[in-house]
PDB file of N, CA and C in Angstrom:
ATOM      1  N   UNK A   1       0.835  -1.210   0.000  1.00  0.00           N
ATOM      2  CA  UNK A   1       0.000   0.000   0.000  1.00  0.00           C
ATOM      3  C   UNK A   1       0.869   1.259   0.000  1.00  0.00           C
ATOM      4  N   UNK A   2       1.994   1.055   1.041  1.00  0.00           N
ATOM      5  CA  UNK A   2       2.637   2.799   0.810  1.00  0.00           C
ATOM      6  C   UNK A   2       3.618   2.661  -0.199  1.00  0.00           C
ATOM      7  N   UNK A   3       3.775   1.603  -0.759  1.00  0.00           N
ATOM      8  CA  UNK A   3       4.587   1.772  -2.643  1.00  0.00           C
ATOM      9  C   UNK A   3       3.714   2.336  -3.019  1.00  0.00           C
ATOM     10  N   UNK A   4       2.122   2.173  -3.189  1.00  0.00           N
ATOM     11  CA  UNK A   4       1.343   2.646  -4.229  1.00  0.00           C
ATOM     12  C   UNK A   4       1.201   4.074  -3.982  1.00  0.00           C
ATOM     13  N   UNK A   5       1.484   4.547  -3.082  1.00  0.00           N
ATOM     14  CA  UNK A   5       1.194   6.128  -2.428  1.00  0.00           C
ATOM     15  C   UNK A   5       2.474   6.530  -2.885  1.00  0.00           C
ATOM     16  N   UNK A   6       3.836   6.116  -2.897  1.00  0.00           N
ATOM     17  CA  UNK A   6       4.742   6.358  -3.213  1.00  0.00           C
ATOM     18  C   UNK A   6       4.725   6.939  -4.266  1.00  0.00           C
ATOM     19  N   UNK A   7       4.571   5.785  -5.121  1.00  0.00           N
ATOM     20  CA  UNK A   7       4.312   5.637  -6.227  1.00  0.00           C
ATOM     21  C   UNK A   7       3.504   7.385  -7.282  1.00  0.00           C
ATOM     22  N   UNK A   8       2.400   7.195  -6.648  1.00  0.00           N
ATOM     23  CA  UNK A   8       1.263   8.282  -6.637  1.00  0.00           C
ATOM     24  C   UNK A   8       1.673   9.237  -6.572  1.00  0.00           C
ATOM     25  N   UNK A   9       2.714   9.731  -5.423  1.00  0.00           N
ATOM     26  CA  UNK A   9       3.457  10.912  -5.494  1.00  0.00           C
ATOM     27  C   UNK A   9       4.287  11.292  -6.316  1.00  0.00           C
ATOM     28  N   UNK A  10       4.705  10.427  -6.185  1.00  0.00           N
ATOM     29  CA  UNK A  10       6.092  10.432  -7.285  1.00  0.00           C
ATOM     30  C   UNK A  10       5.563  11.302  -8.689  1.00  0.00           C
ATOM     31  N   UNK A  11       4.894  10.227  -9.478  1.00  0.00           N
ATOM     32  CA  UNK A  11       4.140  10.517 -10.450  1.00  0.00           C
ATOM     33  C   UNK A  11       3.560  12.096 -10.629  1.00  0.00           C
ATOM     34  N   UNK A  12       2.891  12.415  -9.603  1.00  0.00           N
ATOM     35  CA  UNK A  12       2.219  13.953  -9.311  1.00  0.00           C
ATOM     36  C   UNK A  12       3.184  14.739  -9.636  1.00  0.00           C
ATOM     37  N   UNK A  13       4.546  14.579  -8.722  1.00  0.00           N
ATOM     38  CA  UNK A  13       5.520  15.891  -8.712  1.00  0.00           C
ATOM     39  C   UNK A  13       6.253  15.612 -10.011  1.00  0.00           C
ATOM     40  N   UNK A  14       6.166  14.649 -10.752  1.00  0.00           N
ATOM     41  CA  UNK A  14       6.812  14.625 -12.039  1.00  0.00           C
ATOM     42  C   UNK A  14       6.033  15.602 -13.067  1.00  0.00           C
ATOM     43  N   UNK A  15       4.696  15.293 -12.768  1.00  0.00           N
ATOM     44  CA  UNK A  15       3.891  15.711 -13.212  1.00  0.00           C
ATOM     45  C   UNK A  15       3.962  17.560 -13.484  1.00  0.00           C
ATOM     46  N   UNK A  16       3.931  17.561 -12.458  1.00  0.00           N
ATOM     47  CA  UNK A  16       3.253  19.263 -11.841  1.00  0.00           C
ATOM     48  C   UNK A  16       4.887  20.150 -12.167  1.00  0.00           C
ATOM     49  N   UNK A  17       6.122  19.193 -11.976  1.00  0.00           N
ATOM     50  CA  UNK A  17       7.488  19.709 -12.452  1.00  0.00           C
ATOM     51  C   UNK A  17       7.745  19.714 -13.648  1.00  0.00           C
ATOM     52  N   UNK A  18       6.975  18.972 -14.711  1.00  0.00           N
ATOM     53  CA  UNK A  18       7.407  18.916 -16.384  1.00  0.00           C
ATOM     54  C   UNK A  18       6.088  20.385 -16.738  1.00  0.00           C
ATOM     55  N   UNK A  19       4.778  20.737 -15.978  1.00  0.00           N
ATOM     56  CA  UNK A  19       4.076  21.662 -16.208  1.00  0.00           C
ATOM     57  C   UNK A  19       4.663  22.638 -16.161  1.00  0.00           C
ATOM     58  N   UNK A  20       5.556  22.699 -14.776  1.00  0.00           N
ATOM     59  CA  UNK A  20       5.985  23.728 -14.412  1.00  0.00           C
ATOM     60  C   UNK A  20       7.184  24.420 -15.407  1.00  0.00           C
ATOM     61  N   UNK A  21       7.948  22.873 -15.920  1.00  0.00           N
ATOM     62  CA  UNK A  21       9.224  23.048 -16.741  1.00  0.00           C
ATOM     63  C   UNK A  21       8.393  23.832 -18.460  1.00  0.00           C
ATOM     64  N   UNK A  22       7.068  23.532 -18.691  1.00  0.00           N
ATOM     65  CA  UNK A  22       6.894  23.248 -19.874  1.00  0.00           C
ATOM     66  C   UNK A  22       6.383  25.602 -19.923  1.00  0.00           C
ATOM     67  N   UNK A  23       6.075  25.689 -18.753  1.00  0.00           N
ATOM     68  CA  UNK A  23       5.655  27.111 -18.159  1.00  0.00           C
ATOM     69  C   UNK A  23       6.865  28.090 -18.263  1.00  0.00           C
ATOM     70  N   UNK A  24       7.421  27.723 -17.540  1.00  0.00           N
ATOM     71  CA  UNK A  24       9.174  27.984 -17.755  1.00  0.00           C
ATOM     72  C   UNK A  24       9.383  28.277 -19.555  1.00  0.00           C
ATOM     73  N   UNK A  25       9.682  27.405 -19.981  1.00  0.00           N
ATOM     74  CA  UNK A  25      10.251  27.443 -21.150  1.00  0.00           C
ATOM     75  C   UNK A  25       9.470  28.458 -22.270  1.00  0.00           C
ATOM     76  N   UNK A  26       7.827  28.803 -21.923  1.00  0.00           N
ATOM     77  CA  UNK A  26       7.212  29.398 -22.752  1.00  0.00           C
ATOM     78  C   UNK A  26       7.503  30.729 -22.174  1.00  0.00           C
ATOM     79  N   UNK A  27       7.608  30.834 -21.068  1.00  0.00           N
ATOM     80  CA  UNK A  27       8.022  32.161 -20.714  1.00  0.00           C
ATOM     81  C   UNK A  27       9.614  33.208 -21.288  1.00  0.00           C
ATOM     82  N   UNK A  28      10.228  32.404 -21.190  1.00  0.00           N
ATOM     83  CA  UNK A  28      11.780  32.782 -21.356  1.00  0.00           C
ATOM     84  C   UNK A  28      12.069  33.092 -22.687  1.00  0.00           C
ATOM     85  N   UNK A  29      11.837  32.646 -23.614  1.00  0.00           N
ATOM     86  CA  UNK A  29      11.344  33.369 -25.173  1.00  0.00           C
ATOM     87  C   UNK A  29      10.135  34.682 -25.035  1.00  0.00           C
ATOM     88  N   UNK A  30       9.912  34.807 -24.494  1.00  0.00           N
ATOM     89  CA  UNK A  30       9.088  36.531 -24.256  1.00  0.00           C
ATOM     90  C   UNK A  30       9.955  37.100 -23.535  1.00  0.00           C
ATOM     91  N   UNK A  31      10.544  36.886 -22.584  1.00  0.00           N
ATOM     92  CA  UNK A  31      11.535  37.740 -21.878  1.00  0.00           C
ATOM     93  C   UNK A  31      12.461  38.000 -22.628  1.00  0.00           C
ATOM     94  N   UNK A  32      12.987  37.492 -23.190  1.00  0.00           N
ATOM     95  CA  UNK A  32      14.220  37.142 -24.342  1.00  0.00           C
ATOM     96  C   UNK A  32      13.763  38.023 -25.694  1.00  0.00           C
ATOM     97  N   UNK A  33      12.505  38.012 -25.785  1.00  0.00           N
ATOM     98  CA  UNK A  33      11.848  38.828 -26.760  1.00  0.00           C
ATOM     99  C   UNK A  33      11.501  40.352 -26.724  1.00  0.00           C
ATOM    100  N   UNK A  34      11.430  40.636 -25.191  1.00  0.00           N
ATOM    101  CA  UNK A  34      11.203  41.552 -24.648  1.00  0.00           C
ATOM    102  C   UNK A  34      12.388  42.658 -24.533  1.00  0.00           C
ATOM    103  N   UNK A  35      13.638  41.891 -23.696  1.00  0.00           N
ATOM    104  CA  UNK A  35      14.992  42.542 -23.253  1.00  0.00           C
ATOM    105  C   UNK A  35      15.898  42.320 -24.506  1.00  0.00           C
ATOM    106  N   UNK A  36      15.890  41.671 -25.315  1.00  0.00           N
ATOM    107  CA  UNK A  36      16.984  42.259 -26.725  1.00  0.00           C
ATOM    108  C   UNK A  36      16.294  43.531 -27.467  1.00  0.00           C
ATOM    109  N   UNK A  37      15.803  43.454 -27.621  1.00  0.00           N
ATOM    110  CA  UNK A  37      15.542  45.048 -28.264  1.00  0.00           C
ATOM    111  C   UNK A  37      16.096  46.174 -27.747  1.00  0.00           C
ATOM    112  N   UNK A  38      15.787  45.788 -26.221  1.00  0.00           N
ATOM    113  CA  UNK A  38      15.790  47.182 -25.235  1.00  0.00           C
ATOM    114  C   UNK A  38      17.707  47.310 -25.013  1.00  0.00           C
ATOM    115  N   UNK A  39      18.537  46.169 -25.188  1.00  0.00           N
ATOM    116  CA  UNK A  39      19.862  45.960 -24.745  1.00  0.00           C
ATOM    117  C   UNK A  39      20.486  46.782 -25.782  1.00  0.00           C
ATOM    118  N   UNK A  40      19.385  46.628 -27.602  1.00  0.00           N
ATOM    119  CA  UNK A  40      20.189  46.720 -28.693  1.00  0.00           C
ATOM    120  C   UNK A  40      19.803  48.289 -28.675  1.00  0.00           C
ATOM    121  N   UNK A  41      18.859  48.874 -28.075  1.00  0.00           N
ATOM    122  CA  UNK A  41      18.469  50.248 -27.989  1.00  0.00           C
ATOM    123  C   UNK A  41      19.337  50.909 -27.582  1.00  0.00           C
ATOM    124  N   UNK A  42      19.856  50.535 -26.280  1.00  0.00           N
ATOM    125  CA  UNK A  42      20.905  50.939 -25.217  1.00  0.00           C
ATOM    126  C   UNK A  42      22.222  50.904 -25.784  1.00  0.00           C
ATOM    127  N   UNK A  43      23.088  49.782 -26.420  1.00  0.00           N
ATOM    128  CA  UNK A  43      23.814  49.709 -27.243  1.00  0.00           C
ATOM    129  C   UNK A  43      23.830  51.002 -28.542  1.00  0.00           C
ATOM    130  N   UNK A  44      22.997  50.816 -29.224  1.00  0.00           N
ATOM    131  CA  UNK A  44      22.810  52.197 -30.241  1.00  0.00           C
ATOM    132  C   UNK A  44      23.038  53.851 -29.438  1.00  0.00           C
ATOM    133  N   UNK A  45      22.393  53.806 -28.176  1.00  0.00           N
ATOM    134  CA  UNK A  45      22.917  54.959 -27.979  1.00  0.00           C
ATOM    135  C   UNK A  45      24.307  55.151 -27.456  1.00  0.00           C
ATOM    136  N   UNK A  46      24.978  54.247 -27.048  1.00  0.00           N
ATOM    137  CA  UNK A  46      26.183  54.128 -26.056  1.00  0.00           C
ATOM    138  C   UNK A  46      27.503  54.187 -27.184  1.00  0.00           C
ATOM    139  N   UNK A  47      26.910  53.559 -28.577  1.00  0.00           N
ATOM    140  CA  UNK A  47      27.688  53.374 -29.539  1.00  0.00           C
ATOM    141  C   UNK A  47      27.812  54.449 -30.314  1.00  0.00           C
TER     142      UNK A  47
END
């Protein structure tokens, strides 16, 4: 019985950590999308 709970957990936080990973990853291409422009803005004037 507490393999199967084990088990159960296990599974969940794999779960809820590949969501979390899959959240992550969609985010960081907008940030990335967001802050190069503004770096290459800053650059143009500095240059």
């Amino acid at each position: 019985m507490s393999s199967l709970v084990g088990d159960v957990w296990t599974t969940g936080l794999v779960r809820v950590f590949r969501r979390q990973q899959a959240a992550l990853f969609s985010i960081v291409p907008t940030i990335h999308d967001v802050l190069l422009p503004r770096t290459r803005q800053v650059e143009n004037l500095f240059l």
